[in-house]
C-alpha atoms as a PDB file:
ATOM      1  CA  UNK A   1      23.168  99.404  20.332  1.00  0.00           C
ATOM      2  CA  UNK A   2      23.945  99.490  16.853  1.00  0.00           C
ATOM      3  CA  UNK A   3      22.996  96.522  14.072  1.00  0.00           C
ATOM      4  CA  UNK A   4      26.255  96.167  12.812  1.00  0.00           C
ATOM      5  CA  UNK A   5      27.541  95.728  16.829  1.00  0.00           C
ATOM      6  CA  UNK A   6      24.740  93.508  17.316  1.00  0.00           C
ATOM      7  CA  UNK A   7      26.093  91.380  14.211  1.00  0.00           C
ATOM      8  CA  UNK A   8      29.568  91.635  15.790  1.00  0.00           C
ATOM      9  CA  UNK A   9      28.549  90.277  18.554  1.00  0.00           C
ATOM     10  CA  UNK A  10      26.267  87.199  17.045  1.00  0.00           C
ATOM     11  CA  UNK A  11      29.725  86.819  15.029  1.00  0.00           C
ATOM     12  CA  UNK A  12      31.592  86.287  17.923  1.00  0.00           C
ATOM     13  CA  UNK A  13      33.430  89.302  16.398  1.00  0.00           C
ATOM     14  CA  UNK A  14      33.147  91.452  19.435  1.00  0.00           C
ATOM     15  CA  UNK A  15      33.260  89.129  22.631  1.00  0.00           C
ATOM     16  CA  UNK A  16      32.639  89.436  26.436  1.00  0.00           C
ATOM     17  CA  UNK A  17      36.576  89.540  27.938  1.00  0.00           C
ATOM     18  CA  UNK A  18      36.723  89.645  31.503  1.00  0.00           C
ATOM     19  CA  UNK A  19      40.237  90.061  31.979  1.00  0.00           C
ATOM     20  CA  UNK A  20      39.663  92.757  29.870  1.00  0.00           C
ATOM     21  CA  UNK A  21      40.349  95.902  31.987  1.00  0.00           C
ATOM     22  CA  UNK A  22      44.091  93.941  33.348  1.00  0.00           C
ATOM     23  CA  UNK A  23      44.929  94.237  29.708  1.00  0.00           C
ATOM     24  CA  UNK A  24      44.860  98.439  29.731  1.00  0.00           C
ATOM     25  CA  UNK A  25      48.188  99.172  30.485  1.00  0.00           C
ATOM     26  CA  UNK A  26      49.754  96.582  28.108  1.00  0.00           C
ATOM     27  CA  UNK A  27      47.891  97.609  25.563  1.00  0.00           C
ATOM     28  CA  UNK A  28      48.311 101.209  25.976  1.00  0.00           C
ATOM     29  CA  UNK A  29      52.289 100.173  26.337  1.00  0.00           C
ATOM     30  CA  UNK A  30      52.170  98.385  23.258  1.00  0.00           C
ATOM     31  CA  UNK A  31      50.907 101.678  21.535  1.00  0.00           C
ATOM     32  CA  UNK A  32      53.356 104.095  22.684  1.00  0.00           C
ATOM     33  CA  UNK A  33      55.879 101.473  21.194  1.00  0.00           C
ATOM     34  CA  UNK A  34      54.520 101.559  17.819  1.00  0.00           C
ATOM     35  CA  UNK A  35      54.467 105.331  17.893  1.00  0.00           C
ATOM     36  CA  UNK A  36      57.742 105.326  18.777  1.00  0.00           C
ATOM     37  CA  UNK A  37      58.836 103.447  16.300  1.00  0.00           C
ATOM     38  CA  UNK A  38      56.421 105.261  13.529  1.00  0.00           C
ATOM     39  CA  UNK A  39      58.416 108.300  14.251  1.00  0.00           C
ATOM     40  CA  UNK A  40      61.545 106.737  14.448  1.00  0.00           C
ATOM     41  CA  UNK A  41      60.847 105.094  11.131  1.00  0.00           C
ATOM     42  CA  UNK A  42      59.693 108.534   9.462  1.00  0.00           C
ATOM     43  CA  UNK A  43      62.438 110.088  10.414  1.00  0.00           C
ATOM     44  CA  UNK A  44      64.706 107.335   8.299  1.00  0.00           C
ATOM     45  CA  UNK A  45      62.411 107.534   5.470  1.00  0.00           C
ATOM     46  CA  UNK A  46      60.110 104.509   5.820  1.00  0.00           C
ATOM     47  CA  UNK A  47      57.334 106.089   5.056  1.00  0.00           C
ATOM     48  CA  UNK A  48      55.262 102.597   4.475  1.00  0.00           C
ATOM     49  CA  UNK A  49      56.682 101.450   8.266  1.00  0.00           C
ATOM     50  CA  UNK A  50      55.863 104.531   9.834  1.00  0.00           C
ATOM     51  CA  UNK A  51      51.984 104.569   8.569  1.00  0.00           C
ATOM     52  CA  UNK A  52      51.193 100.664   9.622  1.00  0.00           C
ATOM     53  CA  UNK A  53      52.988 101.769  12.963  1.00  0.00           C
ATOM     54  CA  UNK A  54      50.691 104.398  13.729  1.00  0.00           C
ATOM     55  CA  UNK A  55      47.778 102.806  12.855  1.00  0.00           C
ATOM     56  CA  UNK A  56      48.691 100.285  15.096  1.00  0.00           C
ATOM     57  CA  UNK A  57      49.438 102.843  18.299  1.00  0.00           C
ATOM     58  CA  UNK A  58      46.056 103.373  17.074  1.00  0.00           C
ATOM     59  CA  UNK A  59      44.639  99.917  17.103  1.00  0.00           C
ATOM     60  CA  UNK A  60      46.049  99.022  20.659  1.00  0.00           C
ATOM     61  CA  UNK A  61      44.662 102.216  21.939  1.00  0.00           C
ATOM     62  CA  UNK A  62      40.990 101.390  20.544  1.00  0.00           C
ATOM     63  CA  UNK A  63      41.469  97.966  21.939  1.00  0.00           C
ATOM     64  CA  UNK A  64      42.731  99.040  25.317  1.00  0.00           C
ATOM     65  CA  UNK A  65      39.034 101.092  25.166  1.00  0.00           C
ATOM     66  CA  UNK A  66      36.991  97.868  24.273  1.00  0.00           C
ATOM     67  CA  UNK A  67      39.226  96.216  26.983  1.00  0.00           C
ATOM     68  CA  UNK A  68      38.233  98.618  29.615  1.00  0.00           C
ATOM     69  CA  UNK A  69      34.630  97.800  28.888  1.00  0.00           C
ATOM     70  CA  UNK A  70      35.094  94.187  28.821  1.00  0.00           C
ATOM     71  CA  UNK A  71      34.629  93.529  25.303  1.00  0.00           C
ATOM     72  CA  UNK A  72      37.859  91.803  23.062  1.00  0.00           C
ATOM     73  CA  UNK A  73      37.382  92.232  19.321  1.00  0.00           C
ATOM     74  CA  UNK A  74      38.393  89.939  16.608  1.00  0.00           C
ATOM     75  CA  UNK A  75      38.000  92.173  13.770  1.00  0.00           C
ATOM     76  CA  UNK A  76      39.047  95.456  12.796  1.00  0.00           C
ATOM     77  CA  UNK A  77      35.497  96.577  11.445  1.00  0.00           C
ATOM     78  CA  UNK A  78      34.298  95.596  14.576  1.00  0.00           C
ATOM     79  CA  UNK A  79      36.973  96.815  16.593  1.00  0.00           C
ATOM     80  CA  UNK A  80      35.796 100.006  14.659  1.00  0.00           C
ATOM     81  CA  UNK A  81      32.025  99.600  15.446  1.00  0.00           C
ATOM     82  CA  UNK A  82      33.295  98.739  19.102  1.00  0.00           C
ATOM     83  CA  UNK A  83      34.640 101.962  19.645  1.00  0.00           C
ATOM     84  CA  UNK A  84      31.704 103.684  17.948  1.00  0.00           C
ATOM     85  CA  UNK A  85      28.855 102.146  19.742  1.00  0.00           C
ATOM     86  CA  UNK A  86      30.959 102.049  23.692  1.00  0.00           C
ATOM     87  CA  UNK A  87      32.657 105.163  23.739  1.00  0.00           C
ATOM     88  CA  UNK A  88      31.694 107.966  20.721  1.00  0.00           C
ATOM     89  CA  UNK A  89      27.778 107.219  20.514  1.00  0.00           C
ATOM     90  CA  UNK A  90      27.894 108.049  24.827  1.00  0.00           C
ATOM     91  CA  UNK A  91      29.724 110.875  24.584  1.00  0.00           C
ATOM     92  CA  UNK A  92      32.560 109.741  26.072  1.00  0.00           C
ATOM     93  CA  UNK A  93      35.424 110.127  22.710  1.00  0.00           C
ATOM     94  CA  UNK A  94      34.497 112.619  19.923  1.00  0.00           C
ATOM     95  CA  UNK A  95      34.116 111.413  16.780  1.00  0.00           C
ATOM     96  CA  UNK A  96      36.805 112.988  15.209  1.00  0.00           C
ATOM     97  CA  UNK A  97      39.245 110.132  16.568  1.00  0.00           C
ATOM     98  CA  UNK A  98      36.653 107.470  15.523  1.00  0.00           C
ATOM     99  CA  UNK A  99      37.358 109.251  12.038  1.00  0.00           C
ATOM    100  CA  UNK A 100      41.059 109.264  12.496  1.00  0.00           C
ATOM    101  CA  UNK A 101      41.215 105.863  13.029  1.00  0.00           C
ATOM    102  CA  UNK A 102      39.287 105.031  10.386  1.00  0.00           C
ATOM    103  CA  UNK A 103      41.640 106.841   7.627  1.00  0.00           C
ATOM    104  CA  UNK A 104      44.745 105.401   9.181  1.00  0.00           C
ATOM    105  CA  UNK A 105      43.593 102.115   8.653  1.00  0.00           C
ATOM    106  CA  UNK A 106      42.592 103.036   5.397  1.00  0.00           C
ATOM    107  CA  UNK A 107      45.909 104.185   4.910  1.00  0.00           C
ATOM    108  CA  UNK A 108      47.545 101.093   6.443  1.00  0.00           C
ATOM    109  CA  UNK A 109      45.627  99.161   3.871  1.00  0.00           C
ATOM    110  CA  UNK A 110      47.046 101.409   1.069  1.00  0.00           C
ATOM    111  CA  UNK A 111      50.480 101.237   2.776  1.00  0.00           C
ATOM    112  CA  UNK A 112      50.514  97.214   3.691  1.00  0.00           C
ATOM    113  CA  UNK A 113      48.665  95.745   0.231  1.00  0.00           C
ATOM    114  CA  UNK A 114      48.971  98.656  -2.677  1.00  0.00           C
ATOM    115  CA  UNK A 115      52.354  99.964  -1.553  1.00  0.00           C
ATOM    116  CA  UNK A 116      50.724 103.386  -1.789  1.00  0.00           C
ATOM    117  CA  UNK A 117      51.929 105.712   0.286  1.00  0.00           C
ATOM    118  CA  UNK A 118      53.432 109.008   0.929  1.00  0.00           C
ATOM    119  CA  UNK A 119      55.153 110.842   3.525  1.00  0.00           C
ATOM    120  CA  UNK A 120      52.453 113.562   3.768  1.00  0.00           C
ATOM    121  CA  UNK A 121      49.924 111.082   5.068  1.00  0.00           C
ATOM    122  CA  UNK A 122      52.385 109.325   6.879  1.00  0.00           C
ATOM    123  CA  UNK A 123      52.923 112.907   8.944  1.00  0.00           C
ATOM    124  CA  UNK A 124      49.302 113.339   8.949  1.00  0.00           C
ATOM    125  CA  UNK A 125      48.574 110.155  10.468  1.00  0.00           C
ATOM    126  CA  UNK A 126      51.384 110.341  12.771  1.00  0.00           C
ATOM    127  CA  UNK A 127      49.921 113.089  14.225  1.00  0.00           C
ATOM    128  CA  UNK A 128      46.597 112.051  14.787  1.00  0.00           C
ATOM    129  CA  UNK A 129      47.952 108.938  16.819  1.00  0.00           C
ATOM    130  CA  UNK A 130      49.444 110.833  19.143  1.00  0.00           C
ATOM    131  CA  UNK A 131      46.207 113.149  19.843  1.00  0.00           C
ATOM    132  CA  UNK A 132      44.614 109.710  20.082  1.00  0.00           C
ATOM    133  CA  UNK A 133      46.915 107.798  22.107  1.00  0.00           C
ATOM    134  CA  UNK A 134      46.721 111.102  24.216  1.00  0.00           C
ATOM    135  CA  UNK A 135      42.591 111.385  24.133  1.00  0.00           C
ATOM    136  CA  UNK A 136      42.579 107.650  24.952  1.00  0.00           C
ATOM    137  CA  UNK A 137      45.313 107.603  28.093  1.00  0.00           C
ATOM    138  CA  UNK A 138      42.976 110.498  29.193  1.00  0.00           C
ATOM    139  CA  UNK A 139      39.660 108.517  28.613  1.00  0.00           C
ATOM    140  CA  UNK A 140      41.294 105.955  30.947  1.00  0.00           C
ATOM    141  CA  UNK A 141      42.786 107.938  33.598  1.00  0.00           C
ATOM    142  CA  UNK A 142      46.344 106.796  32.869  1.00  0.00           C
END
């Protein structure tokens, strides 16, 4: 276990969640949504839209992982360090998505508070949500 999940946890940042592993589906549901919209919204233009969508397909599928482990974050670093320490430091997710992630909510920063964005990344990160939301479904068995 990591320090910085250790300090999640001491936080209260990273919690135990029972009910966790009920929550997969809807979670996993909620993600196909925002890709679906992310696309729809590239498609029209909104590049800005598009790039918080997918980094939230992205964000329900991480927290559909934690959830399947019992763990509920209430960060996104931690969410982050969640994901790092359950499921790419056992082998179970390459760290390639971990690094995916990781620019697409750098870029949903950008996107959300700088109004930086372009449709290049938005493309880019499109993409890489739906390996992700694909890697994760398969990490679950759905």
């Amino acid at each position: 276990m990591s320090q910085e999940f250790k300090k999640c946890l001491e936080r209260g940042k990273i919690k135990v969640f029972s009910p966790g592993p009920r929550l997969v589906k809807k979670e996993i549901g909620l993600a196909q949504e925002d890709f679906r919209l992310a696309g729809e919204n590239l498609e029209h233009g909104n590049y800005r839209w598009a790039i918080v969508q997918s980094y939230y397909a992205m964000f329900h599928c991480a927290r559909a992982l934690l959830y399947s482990k019992k763990y509920r974050e209430k960060s996104h670093f931690c969410l982050i360090e969640g994901v790092r320490v359950l499921f790419v430091k056992t082998g179970e997710l390459d760290g390639s998505f971990l690094k995916s992630f990781v620019e697409a909510k750098d870029l949903r920063e950008a996107a959300d508070y700088y109004g930086d964005f372009s449709k290049i990344n938005c493309k880019k990160i499109l993409s890489r949500a739906e390996e992700f939301i694909e890697e994760v479904e398969s990490i679950l068995g759905l």
